[in-house]
PDB file of N, CA and C in Angstrom:
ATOM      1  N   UNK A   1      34.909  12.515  -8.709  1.00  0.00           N
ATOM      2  CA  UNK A   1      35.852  13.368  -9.391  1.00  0.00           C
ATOM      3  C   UNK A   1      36.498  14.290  -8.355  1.00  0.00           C
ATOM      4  N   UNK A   2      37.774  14.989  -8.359  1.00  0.00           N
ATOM      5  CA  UNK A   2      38.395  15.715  -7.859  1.00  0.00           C
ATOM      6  C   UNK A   2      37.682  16.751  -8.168  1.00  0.00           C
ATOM      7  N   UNK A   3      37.824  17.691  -6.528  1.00  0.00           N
ATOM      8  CA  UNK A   3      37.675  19.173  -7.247  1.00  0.00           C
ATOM      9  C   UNK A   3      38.659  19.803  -7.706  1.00  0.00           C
ATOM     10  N   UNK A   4      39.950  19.545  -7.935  1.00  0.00           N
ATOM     11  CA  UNK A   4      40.776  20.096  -9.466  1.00  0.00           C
ATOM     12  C   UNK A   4      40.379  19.775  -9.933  1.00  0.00           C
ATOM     13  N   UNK A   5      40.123  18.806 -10.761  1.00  0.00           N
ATOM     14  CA  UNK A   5      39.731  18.339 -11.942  1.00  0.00           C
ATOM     15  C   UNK A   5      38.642  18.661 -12.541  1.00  0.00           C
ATOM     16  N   UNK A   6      37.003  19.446 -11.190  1.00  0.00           N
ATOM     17  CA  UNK A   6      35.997  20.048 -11.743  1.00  0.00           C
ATOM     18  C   UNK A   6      35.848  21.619 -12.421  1.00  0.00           C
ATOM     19  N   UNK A   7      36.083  21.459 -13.479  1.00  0.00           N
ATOM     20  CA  UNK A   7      35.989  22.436 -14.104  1.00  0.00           C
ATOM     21  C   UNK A   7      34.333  23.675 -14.272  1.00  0.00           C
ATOM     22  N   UNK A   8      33.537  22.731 -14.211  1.00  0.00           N
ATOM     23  CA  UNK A   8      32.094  23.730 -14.422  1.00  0.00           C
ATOM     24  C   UNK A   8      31.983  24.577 -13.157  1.00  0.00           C
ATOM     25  N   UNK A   9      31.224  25.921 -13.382  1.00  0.00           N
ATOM     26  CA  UNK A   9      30.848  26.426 -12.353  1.00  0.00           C
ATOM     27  C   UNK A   9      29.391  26.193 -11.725  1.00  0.00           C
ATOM     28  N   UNK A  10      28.966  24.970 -11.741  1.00  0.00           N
ATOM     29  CA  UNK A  10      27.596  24.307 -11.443  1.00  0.00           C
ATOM     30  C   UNK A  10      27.873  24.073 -10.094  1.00  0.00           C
ATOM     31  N   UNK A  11      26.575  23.659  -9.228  1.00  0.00           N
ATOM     32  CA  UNK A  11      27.289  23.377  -7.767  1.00  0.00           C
ATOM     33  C   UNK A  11      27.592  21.716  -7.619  1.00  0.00           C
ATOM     34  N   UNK A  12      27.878  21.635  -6.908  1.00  0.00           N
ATOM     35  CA  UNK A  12      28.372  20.085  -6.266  1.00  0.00           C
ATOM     36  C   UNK A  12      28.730  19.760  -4.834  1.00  0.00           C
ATOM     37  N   UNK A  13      28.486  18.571  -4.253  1.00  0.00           N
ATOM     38  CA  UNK A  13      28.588  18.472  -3.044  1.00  0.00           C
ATOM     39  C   UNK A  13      30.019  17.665  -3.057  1.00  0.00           C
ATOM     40  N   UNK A  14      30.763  18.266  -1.651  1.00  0.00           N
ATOM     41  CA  UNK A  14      31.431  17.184  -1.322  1.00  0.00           C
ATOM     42  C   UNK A  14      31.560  16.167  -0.836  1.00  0.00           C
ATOM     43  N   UNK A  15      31.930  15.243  -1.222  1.00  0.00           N
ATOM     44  CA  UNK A  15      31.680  13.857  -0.773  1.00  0.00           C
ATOM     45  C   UNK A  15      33.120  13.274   0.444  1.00  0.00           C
ATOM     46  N   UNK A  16      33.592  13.818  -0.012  1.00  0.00           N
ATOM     47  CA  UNK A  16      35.605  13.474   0.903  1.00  0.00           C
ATOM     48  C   UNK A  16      36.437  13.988   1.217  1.00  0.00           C
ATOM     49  N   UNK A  17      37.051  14.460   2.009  1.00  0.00           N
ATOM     50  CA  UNK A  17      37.825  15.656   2.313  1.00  0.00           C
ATOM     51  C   UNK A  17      38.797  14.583   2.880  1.00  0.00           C
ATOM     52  N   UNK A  18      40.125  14.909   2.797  1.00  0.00           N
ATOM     53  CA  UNK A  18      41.294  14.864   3.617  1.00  0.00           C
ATOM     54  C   UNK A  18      41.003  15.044   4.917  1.00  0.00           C
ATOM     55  N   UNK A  19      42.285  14.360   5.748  1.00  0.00           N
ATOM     56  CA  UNK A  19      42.000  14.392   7.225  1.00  0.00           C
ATOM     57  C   UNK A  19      42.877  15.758   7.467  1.00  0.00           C
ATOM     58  N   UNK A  20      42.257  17.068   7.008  1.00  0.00           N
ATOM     59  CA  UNK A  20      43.552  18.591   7.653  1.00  0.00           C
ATOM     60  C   UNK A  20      42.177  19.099   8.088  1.00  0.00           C
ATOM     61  N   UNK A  21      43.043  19.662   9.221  1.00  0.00           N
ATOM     62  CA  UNK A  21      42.475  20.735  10.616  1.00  0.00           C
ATOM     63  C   UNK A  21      41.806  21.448  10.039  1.00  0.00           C
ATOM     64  N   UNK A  22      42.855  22.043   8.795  1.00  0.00           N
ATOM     65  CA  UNK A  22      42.527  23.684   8.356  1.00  0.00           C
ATOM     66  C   UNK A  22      41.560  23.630   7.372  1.00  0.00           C
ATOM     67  N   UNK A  23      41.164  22.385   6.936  1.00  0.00           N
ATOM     68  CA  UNK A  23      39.648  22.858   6.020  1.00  0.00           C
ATOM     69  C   UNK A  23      38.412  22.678   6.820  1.00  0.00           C
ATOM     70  N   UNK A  24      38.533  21.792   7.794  1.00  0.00           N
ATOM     71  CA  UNK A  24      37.481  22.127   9.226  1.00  0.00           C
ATOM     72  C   UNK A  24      36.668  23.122   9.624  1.00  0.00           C
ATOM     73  N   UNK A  25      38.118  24.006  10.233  1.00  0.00           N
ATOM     74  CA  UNK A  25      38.563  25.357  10.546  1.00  0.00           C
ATOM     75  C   UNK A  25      38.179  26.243   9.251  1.00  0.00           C
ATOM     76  N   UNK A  26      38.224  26.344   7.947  1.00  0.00           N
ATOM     77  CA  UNK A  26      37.611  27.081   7.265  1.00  0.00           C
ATOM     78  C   UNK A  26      35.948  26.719   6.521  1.00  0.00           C
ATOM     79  N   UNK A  27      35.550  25.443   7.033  1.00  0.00           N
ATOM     80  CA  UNK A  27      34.414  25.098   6.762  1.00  0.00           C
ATOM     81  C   UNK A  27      34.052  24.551   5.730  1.00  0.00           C
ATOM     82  N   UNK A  28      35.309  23.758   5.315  1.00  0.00           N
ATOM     83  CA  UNK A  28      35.083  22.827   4.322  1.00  0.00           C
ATOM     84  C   UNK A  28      34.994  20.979   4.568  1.00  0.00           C
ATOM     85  N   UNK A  29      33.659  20.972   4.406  1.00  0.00           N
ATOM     86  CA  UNK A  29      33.369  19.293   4.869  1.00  0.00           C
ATOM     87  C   UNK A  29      32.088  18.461   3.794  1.00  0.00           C
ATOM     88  N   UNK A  30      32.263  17.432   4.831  1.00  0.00           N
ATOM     89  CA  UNK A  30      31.702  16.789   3.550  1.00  0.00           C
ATOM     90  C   UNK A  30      29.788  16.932   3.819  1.00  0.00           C
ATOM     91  N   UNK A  31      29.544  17.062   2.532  1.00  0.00           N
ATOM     92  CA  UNK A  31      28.315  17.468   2.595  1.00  0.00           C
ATOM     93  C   UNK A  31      27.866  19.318   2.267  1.00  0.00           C
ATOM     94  N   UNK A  32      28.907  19.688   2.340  1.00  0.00           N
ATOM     95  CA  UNK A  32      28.981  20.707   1.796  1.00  0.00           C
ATOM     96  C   UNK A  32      28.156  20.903   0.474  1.00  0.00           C
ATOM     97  N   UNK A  33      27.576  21.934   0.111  1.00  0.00           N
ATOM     98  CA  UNK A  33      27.303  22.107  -1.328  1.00  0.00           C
ATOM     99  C   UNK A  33      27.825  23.360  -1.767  1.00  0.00           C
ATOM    100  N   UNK A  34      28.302  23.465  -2.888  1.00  0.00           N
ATOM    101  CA  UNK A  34      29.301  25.140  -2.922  1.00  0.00           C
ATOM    102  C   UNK A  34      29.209  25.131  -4.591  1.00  0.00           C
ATOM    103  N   UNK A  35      30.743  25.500  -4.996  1.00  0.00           N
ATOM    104  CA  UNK A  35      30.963  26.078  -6.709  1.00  0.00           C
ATOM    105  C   UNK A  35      32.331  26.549  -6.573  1.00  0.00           C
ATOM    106  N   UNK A  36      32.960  26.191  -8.128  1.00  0.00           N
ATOM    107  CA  UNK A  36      34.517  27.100  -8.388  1.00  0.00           C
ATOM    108  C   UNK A  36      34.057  28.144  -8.767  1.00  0.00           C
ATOM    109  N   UNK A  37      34.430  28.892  -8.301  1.00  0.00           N
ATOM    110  CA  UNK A  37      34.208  30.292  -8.360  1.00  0.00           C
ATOM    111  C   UNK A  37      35.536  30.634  -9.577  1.00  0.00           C
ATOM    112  N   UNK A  38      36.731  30.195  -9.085  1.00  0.00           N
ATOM    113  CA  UNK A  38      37.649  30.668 -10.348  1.00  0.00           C
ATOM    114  C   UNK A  38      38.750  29.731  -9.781  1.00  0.00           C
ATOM    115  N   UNK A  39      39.618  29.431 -10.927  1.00  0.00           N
ATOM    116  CA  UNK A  39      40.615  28.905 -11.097  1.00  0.00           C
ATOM    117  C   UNK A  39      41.999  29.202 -11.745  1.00  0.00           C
ATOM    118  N   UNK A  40      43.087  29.503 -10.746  1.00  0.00           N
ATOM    119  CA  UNK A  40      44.167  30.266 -11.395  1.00  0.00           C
ATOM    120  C   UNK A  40      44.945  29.175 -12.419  1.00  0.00           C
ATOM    121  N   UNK A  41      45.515  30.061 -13.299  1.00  0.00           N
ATOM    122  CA  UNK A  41      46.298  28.656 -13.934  1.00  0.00           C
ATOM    123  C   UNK A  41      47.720  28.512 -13.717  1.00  0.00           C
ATOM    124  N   UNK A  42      48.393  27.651 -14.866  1.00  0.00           N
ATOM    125  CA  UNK A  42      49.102  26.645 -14.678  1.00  0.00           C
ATOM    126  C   UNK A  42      49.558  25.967 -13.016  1.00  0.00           C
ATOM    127  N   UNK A  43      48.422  25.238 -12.503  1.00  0.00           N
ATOM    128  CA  UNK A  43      48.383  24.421 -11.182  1.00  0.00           C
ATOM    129  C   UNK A  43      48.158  25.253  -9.837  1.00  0.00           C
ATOM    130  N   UNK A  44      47.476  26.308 -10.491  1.00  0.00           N
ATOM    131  CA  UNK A  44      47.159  27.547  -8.826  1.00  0.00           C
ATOM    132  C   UNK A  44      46.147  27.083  -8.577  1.00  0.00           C
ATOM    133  N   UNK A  45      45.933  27.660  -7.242  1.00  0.00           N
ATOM    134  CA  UNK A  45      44.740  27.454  -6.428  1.00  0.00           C
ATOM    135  C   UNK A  45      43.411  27.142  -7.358  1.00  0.00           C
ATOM    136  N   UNK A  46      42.305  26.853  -6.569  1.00  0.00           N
ATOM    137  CA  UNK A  46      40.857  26.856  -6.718  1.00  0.00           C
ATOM    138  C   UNK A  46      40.542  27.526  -5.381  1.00  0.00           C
ATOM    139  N   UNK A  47      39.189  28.250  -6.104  1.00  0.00           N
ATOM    140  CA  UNK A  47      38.562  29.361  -5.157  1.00  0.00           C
ATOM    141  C   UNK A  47      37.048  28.613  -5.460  1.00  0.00           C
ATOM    142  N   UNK A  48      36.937  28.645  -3.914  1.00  0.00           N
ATOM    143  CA  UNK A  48      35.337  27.996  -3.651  1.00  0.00           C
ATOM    144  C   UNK A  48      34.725  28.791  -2.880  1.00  0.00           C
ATOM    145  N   UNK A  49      32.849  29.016  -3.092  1.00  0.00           N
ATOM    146  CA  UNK A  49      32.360  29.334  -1.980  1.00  0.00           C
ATOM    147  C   UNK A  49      32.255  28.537  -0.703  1.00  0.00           C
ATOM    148  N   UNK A  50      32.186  29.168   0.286  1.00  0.00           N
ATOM    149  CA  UNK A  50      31.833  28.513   1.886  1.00  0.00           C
ATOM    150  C   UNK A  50      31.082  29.328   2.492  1.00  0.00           C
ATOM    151  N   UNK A  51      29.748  29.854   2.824  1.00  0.00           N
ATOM    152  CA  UNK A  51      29.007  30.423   3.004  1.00  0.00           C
ATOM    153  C   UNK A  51      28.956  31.610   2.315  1.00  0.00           C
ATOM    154  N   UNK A  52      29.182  32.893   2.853  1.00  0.00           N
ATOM    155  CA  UNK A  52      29.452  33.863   1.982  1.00  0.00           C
ATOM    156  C   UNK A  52      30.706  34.178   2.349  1.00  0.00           C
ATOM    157  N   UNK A  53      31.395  33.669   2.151  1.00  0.00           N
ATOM    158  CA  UNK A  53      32.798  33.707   2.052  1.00  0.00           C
ATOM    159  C   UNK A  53      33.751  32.671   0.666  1.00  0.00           C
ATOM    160  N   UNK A  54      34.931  33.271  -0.100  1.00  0.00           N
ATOM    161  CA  UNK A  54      35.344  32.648  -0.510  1.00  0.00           C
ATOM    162  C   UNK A  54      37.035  31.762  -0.009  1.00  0.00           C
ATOM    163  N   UNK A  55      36.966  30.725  -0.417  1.00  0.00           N
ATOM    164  CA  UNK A  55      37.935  30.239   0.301  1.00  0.00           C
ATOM    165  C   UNK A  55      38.931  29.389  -1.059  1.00  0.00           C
ATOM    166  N   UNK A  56      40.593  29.704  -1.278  1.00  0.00           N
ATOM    167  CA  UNK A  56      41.338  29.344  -1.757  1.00  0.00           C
ATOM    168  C   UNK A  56      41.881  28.154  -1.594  1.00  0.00           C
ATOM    169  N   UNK A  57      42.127  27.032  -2.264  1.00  0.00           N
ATOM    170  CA  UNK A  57      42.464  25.497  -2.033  1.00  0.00           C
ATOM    171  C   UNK A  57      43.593  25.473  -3.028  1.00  0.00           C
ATOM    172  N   UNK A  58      44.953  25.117  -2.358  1.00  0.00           N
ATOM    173  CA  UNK A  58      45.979  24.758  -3.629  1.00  0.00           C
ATOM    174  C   UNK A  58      45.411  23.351  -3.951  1.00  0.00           C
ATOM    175  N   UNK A  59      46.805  22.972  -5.295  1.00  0.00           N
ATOM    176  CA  UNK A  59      46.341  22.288  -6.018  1.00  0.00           C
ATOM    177  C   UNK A  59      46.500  20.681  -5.300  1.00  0.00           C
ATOM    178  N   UNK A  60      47.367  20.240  -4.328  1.00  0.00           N
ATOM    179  CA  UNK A  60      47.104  20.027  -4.049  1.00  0.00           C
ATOM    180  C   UNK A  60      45.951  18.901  -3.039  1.00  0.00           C
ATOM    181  N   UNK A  61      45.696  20.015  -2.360  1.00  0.00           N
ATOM    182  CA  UNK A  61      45.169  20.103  -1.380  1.00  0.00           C
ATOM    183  C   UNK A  61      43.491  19.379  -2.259  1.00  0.00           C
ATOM    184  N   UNK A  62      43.107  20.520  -3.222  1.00  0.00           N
ATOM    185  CA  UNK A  62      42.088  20.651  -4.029  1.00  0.00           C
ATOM    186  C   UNK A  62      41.896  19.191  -4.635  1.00  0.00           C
ATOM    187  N   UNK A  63      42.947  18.302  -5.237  1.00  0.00           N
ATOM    188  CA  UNK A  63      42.963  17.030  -5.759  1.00  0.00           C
ATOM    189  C   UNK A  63      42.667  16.287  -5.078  1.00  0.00           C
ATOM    190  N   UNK A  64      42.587  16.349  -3.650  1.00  0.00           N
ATOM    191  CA  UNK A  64      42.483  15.178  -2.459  1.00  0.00           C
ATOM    192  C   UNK A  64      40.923  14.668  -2.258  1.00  0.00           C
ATOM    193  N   UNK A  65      40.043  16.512  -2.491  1.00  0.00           N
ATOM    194  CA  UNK A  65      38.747  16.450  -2.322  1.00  0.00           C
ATOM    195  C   UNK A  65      37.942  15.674  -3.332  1.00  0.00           C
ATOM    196  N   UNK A  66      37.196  14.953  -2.878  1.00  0.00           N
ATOM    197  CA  UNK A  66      35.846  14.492  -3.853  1.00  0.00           C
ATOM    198  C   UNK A  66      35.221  15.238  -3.995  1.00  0.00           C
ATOM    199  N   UNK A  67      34.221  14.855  -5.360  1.00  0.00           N
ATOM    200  CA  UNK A  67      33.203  15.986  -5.125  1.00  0.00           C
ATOM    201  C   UNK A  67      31.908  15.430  -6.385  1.00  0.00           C
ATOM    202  N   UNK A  68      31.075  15.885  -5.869  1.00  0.00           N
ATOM    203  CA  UNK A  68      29.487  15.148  -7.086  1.00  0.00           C
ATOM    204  C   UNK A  68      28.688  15.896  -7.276  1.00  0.00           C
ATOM    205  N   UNK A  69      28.633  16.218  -8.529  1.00  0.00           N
ATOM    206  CA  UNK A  69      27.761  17.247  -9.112  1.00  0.00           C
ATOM    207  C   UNK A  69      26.097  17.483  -8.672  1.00  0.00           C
ATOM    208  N   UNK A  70      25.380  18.684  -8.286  1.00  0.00           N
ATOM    209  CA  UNK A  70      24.327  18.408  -7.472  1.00  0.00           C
ATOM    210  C   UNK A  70      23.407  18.341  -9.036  1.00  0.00           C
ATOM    211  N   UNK A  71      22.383  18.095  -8.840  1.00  0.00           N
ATOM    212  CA  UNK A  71      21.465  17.750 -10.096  1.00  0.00           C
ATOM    213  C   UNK A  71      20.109  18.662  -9.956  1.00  0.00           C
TER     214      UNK A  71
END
């Protein structure tokens, strides 16, 4: 599933990221385990944790990522 498309605030790992620099560079990869923290609407960003930091993903950007719910 996309992480647009994940709506729960449960965690999940990522499984796929796009080939951009800048989620590298902000520490978004695969294997990651994180959470939506919040979601603006009609087609705004998603806000994820990345350590203790939060990090904003347009939409996008956000649709490209995989992602699998941790259990």
């Amino acid at each position: 599933m996309s992480l647009y498309k994940y709506k729960k605030k449960n965690s999940f790992v990522i499984k796929e990221i796009p080939n951009i620099q800048l989620l590298k560079s902000l520490g978004v990869c695969v294997g990651l385990v994180t959470m939506v923290v919040s979601r603006m609407p009609l087609g705004g960003p998603v806000l994820i944790t990345v350590g203790k930091r939060q990090v904003a993903l347009g939409k996008e950007i956000a649709d490209k990522i995989l992602v699998e719910e941790v259990c």
